[in-house]
Protein backbone atom coordinates (compact mmCIF):
# COMPACT_ATOMS: atom_id res chain seq x y z
CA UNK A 1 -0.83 11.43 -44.48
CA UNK A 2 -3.02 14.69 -44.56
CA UNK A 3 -3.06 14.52 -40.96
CA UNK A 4 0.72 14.34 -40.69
CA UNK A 5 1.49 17.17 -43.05
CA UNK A 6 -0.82 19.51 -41.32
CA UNK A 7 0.91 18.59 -37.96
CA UNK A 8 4.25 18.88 -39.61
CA UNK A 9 4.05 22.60 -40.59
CA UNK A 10 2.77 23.92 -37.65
CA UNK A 11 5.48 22.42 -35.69
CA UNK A 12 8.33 23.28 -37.98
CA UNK A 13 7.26 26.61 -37.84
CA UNK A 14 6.65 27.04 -33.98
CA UNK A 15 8.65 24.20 -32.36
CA UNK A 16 10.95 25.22 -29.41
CA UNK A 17 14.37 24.37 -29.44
CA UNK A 18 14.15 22.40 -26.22
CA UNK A 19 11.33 20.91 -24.17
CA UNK A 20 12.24 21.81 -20.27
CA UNK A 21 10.36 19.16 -18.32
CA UNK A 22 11.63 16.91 -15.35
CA UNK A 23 11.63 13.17 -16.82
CA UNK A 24 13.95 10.38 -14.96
CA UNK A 25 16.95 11.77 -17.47
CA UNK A 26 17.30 15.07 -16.35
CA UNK A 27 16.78 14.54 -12.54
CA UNK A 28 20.23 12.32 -13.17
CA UNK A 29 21.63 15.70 -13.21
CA UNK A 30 22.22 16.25 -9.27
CA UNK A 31 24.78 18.98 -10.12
CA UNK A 32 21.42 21.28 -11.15
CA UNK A 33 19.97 23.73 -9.47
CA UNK A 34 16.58 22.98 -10.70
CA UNK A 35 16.85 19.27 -9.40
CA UNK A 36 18.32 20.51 -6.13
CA UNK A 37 15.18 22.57 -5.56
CA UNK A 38 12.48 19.62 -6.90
CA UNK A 39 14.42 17.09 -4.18
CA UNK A 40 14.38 19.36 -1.48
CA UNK A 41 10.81 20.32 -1.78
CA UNK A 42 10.15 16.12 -2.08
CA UNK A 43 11.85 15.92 1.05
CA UNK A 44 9.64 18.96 2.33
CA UNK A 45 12.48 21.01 3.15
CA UNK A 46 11.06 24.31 2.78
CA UNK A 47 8.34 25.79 4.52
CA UNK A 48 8.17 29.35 2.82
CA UNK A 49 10.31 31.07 0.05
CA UNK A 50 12.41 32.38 2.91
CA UNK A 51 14.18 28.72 3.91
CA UNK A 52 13.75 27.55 -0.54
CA UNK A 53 16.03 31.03 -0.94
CA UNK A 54 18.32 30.53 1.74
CA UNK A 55 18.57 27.01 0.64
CA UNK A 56 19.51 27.27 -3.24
CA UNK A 57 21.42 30.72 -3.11
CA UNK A 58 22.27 31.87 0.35
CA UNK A 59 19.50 35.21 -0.48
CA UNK A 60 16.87 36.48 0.31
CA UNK A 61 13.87 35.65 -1.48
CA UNK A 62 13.22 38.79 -3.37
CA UNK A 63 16.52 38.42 -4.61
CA UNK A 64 16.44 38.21 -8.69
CA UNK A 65 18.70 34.51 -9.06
CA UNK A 66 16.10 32.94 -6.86
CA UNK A 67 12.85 34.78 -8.55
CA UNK A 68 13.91 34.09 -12.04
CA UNK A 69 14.78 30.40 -10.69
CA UNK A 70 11.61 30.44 -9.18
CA UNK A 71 9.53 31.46 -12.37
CA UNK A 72 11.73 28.97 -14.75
CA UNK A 73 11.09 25.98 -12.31
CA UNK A 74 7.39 26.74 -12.12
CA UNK A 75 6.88 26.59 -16.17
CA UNK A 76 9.28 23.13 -16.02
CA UNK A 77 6.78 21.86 -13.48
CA UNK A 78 3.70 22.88 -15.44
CA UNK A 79 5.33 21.57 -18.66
CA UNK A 80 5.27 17.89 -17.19
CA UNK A 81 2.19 18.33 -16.79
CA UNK A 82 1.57 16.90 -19.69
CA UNK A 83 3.54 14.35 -19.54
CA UNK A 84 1.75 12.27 -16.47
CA UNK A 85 2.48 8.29 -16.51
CA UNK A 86 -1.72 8.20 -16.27
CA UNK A 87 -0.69 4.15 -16.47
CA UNK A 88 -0.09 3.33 -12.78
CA UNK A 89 -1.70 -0.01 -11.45
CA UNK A 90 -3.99 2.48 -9.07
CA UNK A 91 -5.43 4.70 -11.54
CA UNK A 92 -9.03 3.62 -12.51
CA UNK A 93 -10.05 3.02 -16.28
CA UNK A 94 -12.14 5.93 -15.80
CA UNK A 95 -9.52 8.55 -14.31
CA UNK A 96 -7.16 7.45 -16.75
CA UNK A 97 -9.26 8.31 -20.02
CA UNK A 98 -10.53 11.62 -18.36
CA UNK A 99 -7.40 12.56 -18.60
CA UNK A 100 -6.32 11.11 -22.03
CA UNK A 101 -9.87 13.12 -23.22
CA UNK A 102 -8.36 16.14 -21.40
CA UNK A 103 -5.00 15.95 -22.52
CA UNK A 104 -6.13 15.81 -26.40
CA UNK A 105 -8.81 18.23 -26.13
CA UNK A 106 -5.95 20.62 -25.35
CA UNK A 107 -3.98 19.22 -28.66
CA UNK A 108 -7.34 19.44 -30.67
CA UNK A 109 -7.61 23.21 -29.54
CA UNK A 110 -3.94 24.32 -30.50
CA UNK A 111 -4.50 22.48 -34.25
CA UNK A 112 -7.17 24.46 -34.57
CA UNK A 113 -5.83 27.83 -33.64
CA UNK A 114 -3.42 27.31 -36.16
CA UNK A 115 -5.46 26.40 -39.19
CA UNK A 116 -5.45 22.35 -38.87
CA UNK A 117 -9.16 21.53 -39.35
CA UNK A 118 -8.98 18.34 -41.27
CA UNK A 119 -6.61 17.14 -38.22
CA UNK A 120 -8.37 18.78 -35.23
CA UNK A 121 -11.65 16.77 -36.28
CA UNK A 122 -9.91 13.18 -36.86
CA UNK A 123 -8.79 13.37 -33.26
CA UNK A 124 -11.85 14.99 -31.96
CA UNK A 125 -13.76 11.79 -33.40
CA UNK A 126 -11.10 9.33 -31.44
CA UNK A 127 -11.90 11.80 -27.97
CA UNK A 128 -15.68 11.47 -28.83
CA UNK A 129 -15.77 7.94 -29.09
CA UNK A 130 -14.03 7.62 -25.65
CA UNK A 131 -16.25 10.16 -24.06
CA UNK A 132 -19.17 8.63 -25.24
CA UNK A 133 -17.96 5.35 -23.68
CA UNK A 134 -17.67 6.76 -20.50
CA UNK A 135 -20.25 9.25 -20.27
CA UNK A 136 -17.97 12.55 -20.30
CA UNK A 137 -20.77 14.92 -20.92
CA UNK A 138 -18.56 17.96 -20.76
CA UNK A 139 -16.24 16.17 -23.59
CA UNK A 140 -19.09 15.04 -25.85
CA UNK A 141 -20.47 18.80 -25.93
CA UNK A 142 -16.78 20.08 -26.59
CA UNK A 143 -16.00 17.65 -29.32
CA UNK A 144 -19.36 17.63 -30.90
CA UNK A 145 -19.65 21.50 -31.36
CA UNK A 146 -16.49 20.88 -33.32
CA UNK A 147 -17.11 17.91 -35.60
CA UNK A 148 -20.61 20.04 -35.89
CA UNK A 149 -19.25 22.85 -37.58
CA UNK A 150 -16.64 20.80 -39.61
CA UNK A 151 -19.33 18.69 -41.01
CA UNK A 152 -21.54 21.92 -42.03
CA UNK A 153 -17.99 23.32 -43.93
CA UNK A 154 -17.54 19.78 -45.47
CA UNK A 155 -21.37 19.89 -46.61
CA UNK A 156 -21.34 15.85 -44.39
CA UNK A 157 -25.56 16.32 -43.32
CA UNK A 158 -25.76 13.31 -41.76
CA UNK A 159 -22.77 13.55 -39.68
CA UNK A 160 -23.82 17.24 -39.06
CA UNK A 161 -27.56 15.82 -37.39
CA UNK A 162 -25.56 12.78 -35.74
CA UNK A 163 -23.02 15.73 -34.15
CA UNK A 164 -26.36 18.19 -33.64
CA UNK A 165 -28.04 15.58 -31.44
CA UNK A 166 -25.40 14.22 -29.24
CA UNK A 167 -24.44 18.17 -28.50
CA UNK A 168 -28.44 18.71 -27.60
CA UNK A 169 -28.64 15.50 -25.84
CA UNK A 170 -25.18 15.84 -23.87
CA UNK A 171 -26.05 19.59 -23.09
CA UNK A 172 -28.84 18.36 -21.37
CA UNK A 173 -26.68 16.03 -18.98
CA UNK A 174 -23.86 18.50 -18.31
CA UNK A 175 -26.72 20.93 -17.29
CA UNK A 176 -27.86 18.29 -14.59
CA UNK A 177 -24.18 17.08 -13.71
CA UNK A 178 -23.35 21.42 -13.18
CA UNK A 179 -26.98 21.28 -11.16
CA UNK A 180 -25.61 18.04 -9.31
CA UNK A 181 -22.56 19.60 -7.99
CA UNK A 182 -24.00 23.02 -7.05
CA UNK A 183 -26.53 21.20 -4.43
CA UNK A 184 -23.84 18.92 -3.30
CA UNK A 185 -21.14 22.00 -3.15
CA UNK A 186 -24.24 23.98 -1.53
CA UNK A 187 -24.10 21.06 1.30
CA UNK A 188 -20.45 21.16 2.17
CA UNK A 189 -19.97 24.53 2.28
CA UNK A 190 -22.31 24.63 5.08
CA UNK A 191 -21.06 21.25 6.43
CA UNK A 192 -18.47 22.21 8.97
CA UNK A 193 -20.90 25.36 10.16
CA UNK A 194 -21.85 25.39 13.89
CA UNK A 195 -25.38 23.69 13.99
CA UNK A 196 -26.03 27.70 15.13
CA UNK A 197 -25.22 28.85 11.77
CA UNK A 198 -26.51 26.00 9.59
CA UNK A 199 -30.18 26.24 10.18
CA UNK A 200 -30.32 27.07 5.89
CA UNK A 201 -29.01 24.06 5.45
CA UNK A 202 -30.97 21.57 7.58
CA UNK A 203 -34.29 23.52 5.67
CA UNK A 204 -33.00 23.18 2.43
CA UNK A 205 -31.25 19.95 2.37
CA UNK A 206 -34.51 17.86 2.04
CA UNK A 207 -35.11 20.01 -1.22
CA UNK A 208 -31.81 19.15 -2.41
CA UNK A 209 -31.72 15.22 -1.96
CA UNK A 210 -35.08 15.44 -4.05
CA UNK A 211 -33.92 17.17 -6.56
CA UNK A 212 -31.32 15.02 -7.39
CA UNK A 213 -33.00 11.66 -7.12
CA UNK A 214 -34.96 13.92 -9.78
CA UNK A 215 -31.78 14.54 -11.88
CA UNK A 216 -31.31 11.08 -11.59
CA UNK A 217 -34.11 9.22 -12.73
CA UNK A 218 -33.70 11.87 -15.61
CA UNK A 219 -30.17 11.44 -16.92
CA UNK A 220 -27.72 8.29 -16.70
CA UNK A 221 -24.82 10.31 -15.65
CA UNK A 222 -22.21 8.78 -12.77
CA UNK A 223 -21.47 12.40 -12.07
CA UNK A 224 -25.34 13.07 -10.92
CA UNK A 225 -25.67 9.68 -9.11
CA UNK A 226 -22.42 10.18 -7.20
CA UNK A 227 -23.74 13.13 -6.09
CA UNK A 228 -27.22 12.28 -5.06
CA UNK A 229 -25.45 9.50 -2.96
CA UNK A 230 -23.60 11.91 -1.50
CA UNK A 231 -25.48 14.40 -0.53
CA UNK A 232 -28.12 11.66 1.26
CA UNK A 233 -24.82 10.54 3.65
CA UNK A 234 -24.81 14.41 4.42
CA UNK A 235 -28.49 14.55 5.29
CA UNK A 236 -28.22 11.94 7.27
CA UNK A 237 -25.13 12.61 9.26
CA UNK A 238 -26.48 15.90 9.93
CA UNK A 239 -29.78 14.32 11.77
CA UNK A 240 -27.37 11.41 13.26
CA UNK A 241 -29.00 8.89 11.58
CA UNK A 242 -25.88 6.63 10.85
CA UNK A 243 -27.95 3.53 10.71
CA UNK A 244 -29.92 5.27 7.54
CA UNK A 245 -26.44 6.87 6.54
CA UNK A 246 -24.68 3.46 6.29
CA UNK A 247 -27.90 2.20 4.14
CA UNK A 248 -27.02 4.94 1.62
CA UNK A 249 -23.38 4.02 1.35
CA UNK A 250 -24.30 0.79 0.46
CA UNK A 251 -26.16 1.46 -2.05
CA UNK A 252 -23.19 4.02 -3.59
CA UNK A 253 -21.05 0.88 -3.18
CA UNK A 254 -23.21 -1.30 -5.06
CA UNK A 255 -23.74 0.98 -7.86
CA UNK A 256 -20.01 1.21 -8.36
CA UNK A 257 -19.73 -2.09 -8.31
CA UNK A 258 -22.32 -2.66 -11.22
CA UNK A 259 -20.91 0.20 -13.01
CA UNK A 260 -16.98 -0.92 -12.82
CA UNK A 261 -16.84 1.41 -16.08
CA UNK A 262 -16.97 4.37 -13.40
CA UNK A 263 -15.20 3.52 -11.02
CA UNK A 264 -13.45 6.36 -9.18
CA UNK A 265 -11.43 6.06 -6.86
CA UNK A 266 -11.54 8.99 -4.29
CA UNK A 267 -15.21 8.38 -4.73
CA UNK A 268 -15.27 4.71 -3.18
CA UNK A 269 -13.07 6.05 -0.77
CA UNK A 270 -15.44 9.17 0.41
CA UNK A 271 -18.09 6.43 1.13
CA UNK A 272 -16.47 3.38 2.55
CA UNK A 273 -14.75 6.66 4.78
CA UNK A 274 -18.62 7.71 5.87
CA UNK A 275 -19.23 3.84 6.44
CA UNK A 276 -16.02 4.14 9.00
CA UNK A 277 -17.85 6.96 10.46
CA UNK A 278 -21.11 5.86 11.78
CA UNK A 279 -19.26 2.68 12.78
CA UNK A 280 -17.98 4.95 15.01
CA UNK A 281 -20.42 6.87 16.02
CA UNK A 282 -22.65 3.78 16.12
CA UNK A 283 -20.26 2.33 18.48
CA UNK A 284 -20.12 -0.99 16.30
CA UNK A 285 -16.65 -2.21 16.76
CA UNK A 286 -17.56 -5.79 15.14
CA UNK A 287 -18.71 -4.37 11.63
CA UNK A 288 -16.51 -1.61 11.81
CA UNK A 289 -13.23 -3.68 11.76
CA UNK A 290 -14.99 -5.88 8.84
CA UNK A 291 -15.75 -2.69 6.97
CA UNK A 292 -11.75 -0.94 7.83
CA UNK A 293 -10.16 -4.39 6.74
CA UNK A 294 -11.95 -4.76 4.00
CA UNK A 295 -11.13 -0.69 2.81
CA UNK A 296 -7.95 -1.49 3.50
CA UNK A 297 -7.63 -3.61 0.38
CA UNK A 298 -8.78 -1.13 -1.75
CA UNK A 299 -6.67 1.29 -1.53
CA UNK A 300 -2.77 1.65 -1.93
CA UNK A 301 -0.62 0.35 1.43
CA UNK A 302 0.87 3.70 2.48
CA UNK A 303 -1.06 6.39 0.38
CA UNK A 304 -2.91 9.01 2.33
CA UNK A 305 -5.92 7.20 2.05
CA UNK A 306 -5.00 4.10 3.21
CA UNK A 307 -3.24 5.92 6.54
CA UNK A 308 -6.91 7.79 6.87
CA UNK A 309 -8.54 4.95 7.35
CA UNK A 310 -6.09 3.69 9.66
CA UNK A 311 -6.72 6.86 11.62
CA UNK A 312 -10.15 5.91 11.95
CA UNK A 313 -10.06 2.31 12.56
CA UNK A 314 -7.63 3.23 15.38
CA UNK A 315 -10.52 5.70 16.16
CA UNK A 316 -13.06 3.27 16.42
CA UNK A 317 -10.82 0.83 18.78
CA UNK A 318 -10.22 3.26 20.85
CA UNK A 319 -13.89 4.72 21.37
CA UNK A 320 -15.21 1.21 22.06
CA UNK A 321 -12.28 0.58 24.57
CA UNK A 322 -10.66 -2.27 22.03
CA UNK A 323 -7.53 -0.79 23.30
CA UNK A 324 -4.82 -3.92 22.12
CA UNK A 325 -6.48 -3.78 18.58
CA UNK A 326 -5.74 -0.28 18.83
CA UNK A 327 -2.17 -1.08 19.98
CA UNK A 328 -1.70 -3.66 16.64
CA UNK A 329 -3.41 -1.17 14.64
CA UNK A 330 -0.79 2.07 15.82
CA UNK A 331 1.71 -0.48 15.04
CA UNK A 332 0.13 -1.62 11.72
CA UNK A 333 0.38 1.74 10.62
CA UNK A 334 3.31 2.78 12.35
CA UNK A 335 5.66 0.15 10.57
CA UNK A 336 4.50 1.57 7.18
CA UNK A 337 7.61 3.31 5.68
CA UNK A 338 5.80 5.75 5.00
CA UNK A 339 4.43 6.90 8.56
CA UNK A 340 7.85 8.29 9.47
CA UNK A 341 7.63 10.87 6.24
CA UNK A 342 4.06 12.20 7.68
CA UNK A 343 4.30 16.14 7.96
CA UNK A 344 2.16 18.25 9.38
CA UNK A 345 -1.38 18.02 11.19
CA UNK A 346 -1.66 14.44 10.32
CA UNK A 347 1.93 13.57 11.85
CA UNK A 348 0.86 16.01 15.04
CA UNK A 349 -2.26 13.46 15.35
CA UNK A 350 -0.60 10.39 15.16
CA UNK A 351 1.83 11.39 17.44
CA UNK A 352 -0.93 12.06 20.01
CA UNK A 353 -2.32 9.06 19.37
CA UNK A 354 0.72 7.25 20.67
CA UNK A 355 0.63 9.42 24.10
CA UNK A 356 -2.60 7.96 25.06
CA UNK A 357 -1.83 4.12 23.90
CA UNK A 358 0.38 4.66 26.42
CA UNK A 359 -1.31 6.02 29.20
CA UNK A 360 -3.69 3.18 28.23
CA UNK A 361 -0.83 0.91 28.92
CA UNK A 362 0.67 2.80 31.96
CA UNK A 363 -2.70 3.10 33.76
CA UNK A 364 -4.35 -0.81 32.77
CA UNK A 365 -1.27 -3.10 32.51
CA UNK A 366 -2.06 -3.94 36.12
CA UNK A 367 -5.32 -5.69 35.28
CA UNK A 368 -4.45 -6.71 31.86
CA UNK A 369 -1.55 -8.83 31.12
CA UNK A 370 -1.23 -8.76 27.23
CA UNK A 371 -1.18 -4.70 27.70
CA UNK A 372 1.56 -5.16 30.53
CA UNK A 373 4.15 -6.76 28.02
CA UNK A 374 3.75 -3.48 26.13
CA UNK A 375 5.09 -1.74 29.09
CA UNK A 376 8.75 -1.27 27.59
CA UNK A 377 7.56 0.17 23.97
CA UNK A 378 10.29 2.41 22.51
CA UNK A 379 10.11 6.03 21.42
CA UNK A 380 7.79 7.22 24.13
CA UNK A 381 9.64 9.10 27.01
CA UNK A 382 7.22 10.17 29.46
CA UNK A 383 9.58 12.35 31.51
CA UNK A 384 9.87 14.71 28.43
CA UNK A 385 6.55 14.46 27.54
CA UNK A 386 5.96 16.14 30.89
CA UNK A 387 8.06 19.16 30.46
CA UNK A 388 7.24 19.98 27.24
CA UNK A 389 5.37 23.50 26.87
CA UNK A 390 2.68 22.15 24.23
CA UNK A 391 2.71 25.71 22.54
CA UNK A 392 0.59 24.84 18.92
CA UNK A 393 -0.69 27.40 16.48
CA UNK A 394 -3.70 28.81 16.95
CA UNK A 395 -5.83 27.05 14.36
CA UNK A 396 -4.15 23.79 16.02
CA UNK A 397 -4.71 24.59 19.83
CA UNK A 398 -7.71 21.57 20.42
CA UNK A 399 -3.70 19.77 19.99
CA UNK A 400 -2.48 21.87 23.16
CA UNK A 401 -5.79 21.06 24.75
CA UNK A 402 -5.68 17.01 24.07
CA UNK A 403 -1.69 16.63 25.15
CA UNK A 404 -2.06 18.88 28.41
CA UNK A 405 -5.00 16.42 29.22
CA UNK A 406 -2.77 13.55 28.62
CA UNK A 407 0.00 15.25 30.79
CA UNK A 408 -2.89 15.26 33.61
CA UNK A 409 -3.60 11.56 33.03
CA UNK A 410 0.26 10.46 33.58
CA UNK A 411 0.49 12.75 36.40
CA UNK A 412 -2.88 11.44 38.33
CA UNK A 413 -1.19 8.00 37.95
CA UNK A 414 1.97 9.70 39.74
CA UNK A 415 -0.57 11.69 42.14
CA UNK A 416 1.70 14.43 41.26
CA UNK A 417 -1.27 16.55 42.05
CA UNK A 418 0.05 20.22 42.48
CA UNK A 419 1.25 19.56 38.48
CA UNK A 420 -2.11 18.54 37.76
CA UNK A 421 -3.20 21.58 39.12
CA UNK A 422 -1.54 23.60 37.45
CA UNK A 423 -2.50 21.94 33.87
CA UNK A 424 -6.14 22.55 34.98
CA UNK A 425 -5.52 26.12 35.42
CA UNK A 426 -4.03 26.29 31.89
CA UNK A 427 -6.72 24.63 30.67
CA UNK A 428 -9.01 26.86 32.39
CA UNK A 429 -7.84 30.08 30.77
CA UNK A 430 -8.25 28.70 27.68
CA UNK A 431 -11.55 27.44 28.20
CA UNK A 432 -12.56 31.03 29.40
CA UNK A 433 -10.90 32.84 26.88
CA UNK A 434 -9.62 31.07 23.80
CA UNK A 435 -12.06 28.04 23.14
CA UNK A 436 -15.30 29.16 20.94
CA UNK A 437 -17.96 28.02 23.19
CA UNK A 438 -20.00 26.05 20.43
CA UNK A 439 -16.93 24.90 18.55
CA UNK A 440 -15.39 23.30 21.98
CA UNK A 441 -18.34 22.77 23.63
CA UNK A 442 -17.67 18.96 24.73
CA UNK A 443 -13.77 20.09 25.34
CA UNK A 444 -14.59 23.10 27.85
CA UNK A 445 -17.48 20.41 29.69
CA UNK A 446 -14.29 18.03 30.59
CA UNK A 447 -12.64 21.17 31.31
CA UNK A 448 -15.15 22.37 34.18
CA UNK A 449 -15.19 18.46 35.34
CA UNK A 450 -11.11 18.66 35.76
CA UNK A 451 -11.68 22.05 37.56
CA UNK A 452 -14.09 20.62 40.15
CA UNK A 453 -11.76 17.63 41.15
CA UNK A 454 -8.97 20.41 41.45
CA UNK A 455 -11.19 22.38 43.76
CA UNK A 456 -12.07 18.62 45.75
CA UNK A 457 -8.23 17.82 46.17
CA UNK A 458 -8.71 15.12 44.11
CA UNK A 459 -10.90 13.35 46.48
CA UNK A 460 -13.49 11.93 44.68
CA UNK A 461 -15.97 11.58 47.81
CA UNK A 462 -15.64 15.79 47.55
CA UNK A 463 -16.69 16.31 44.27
CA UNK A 464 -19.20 18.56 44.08
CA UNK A 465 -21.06 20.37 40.98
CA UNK A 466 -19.96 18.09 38.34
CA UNK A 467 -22.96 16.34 37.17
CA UNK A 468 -24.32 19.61 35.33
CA UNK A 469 -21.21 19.45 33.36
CA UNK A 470 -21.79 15.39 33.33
CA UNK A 471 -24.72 16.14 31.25
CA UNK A 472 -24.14 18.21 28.80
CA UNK A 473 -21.93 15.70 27.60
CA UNK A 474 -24.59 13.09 27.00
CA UNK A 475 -26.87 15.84 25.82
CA UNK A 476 -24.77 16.52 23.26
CA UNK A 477 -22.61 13.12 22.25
CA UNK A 478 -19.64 13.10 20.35
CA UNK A 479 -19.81 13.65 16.33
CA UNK A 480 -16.65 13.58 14.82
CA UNK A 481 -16.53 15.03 11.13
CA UNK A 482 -12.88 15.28 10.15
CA UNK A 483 -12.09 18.12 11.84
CA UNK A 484 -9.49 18.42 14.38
CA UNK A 485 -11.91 20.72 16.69
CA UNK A 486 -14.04 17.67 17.15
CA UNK A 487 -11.31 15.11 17.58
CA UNK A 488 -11.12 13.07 21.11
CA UNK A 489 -8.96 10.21 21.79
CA UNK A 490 -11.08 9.02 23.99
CA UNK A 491 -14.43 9.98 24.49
CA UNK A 492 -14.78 12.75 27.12
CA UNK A 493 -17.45 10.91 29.36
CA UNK A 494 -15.06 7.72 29.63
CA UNK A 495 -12.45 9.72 30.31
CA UNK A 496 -13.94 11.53 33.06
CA UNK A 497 -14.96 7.48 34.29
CA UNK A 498 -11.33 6.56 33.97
CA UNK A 499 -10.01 9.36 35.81
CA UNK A 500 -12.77 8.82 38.50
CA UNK A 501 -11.70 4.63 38.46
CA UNK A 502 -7.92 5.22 38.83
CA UNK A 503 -8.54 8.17 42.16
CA UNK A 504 -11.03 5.49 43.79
C-alpha cells in the first residue's frame, strides 16, 4: 500500500489530462488528420516532407499547419513507444524482457526524480531479478547502484554487500560486453572497404578474434560470445575461407541452441545468413538448399528476413545454374503477399531478378522442356523492357549496368546486333568514366569482353584480346557481401560462356 500511495501523489499532481498515443481506438478515427498521415506513410506514400505536405494540407512544407502537425504527430509516435505489444508469437523470451527491463528502468528513474524511494527500489528488485536471469549486465549495474544506496539509507548491510558485489561483479562483464562490441564494430566498419583500403584490418583482425575468445573464457556473457562468433565469420570471409567460416557458424548455432534462454533472433539470422553465403560462394547447391529450407522455418513467412534469404537461395540457384529451382523459388517468393508491397532497392532487385529468369527461359527452353512451358509467364513484356532508358541514381547505377546487360542478352537472341552495339557503347562510357575501378572491377572485365565481340561483329571465330580480360575474372572470383556493387545474377565468367554458346 506504501507503494501505491507514493505512486498516487506523484501522478495526481503531474498527470496529463490526456495520453495522445495511436492504439486500435483512435486509428478508428479516419476523419483525423493524424491517422490520415500514419496510413499514408504505412502505405509509403511520401517520399520527403514535400509530397507528406502536399498530401495533408495542399502547402508547402514550411508551412506552420503542417510543422506544428508534424511536431504533434512525432511526440504521439514516440508516446507509443511505450506502449509496444512486446507479446507477439516472434519475439524471443530474451527480446521481450530486455525490453520489459528497459521499459521499467525508465519508470524506476521518474519515481525517483520525484521523491519515491521506497517504490523505485521494490521495482528495481523485480528488474534485477529478471536481469540477473538473463544476464543483462548493463541492467544489473543500473539497478544495483540503486538498491546499493537505498540499502546504505535504510542501514540493510547485508543487502548493501549482496547489491556491492553484483555491481563489482556485473561491472566487470559490461566492461567486456562494451570491449566485445568495439572489436566487432572495429570489423564492420572496415568490412565493406576496398581490400586497398582495409590492409588495418586484415593486420589487426587476428588480434581481435583473440581477444575475444579471451573475453570469453573470462565472462559468461551471450553478448561477448555472440560477438566472438561473429567476428571469426568476418575473419574468415575476408581470407575466403568459407569452409572454416561455415565451421564457425555452426558452432554460433549450437550455442544458441544450448542456451535457448538467449536466443535472439536477428542474431540466428546474421549466421544462418553467413551459412547462405559460403554456400554460395562454395558453390554447394545440395547443402545450401538444406541450410535455406531449413532458415526458412525460422523466421516469419513474409518478414524481411525471410524474403532475404529468399534472395539468396534464389542466388545460390542461379550461380550453380539450378535455374527451375530458381524459377519455383522467384515464384515461392513472388506469391508472398507481401512481395508486391516491396519498396525500394530490394523491390529494384527482385525485379531484375525476374528479367534474367527470363532470358534463362527465352534463351534454354529449346533444350529444356520443363523451362519451355514457362515460356508464356505473365508480367514480363520484353518489348518494353527494351525501350526503357534504365536511368538509376547514382548510388544505384551497378542496377543500370545489370539491366542494359540483360537488354544485350534478349537482343543477341534477336541478333539485333546494331542495338547491342549500342548498349556496349553505353556501357563503355560508364566503365571509363563512372565505374570505380576496384569497386566494379569484375563489372568493367565483362564490360571490355562485350566490347571485343562488338569490335569482332559478333563473330566469335574474330574475337580477339579477350582472354586478358578472361582472367582477371578468375583471378579475382566473385565475393558477394550484401552490397549491391558486388551483386551478379549470374556470374560474369558464365555469362560471357553463355553469350559465347548462343553466337556459336
Amino acid at each position: 500500500m506504501k507503494n501505491l500511495i507514493e505512486i498516487s501523489k506523484i501522478v495526481t499532481k503531474k498527470k496529463v489530462k490526456k495520453i495522445e498515443i495511436f492504439d486500435d481506438h483512435s486509428l478508428k478515427h479516419k476523419n483525423s488528420k493524424f491517422n490520415e498521415f500514419y496510413e499514408a506513410l504505412m502505405e509509403n506514400r511520401f517520399k520527403n516532407d514535400r509530397d507528406a505536405a502536399s498530401f495533408l494540407y495542399s502547402c508547402s512544407p514550411t508551412d506552420d499547419k503542417y510543422r506544428q502537425l508534424k511536431s504533434r504527430f512525432r511526440k504521439r509516435l514516440l508516446n507509443t513507444l511505450f506502449f509496444l505489444d512486446v507479446n507477439l508469437p516472434s519475439t524471443s523470451n530474451y527480446e521481450r524482457a530486455y525490453f520489459s527491463c528497459n521499459k521499467d528502468w525508465t519508470l524506476v528513474r521518474i519515481l525517483l526524480s520525484n521523491g519515491a524511494e521506497h517504490t523505485a527500489a521494490s521495482l528495481a528488485r523485480q528488474i534485477l531479478t529478471t536481469a540477473l536471469k538473463f544476464k543483462f549486465a548493463d541492467v544489473i549495474v543500473n539497478c544495483s547502484r540503486i538498491l546499493r544506496k537505498y540499502a546504505s539509507v535504510t542501514d540493510s548491510e547485508k543487502e548493501y554487500e549482496l547489491y556491492d558485489q553484483y555491481s563489482k561483479q556485473y561491472q566487470d562483464v559490461l566492461d567486456a560486453e562494451i570491449r566485445s562490441e568495439e572489436l566487432y564494430q572495429r570489423v564492420i566498419m572496415n568490412y565493406h572497404r576496398p581490400p586497398s583500403k582495409n590492409f588495418n584490418l586484415e593486420e589487426k583482425i587476428d588480434v581481435y578474434c583473440d581477444a575475444l575468445v579471451g573475453l570469453s573464457e573470462m565472462y559468461d556473457s551471450p553478448i561477448v560470445i555472440y560477438n566472438m562468433y561473429l567476428v571469426w565469420a568476418y575473419r574468415y570471409e575476408m581470407l575466403n575461407d568459407y569452409d572454416s567460416m561455415l565451421e564457425v557458424c555452426k558452432k554460433a548455432e549450437k550455442y544458441i541452441e544450448d542456451n535457448p534462454r538467449y536466443y535472439r533472433e536477428d542474431m540466428l539470422a546474421t549466421f544462418q545468413m553467413k551459412k547462405m553465403s559460403a554456400f554460395l560462394h562454395l558453390q554447394d547447391y545440395k547443402n545450401g538448399k538444406v541450410n535455406a529450407e531449413k532458415c526458412l522455418q525460422s523466421f516469419p513467412e513474409g518478414s524481411k528476413t525471410w524474403f532475404d534469404f529468399m534472395e539468396y537461395y534464389l542466388l545460390l540457384a542461379l550461380h550453380t545454374e539450378n535455374y527451375i529451382n530458381a524459377l519455383a523459388i522467384y515464384k515461392r517468393a513472388e506469391s508472398n503477399t507481401k512481395f508486391k508491397r516491396m519498396t525500394g532497392i530490394p523491390n529494384e532487385k527482385w525485379a531484375i531478378y525476374n528479367t534474367y529468369l527470363n532470358y534463362i527461359i527465352e534463351s534454354q527452353s529449346d533444350t529444356n522442356p520443363i523451362l519451355r512451358m514457362q515460356q508464356n509467364r505473365k508480367k514480363f513484356r520484353l518489348s518494353r523492357f527494351l525501350n526503357d532508358n534504365l536511368l538509376y541514381p547514382k548510388d544505384q547505377r551497378v542496377f543500370t549496368v545489370l539491366l542494359l546487360i540483360a537488354q544485350i542478352l534478349f537482343l543477341l537472341e534477336k541478333k539485333s546486333y546494331s542495338a547491342v552495339t549500342e548498349r556496349i557503347d553505353r556501357l563503355k562510357g560508364y566503365a571509363n568514366r563512372q565505374l570505380k575501378k576496384e569497386e566494379f572491377f569484375r563489372a568493367i572485365q565483362f564490360i571490355r569482353l562485350l566490347q571485343q565481340l562488338s569490335k569482332a561483329d559478333f563473330q566469335v571465330k574474330n574475337l580477339s584480346n579477350t582472354q586478358k580480360y578472361y582472367e582477371r575474372l578468375t583471378e579475382q572470383p566473385f565475393k558477394f557481401r550484401g552490397l549491391i556493387s558486388e551483386l551478379e545474377i549470374i556470374p560474369y565468367e558464365r555469362l560471357w560462356e553463355m553469350i559465347l554458346e548462343r553466337l556459336k
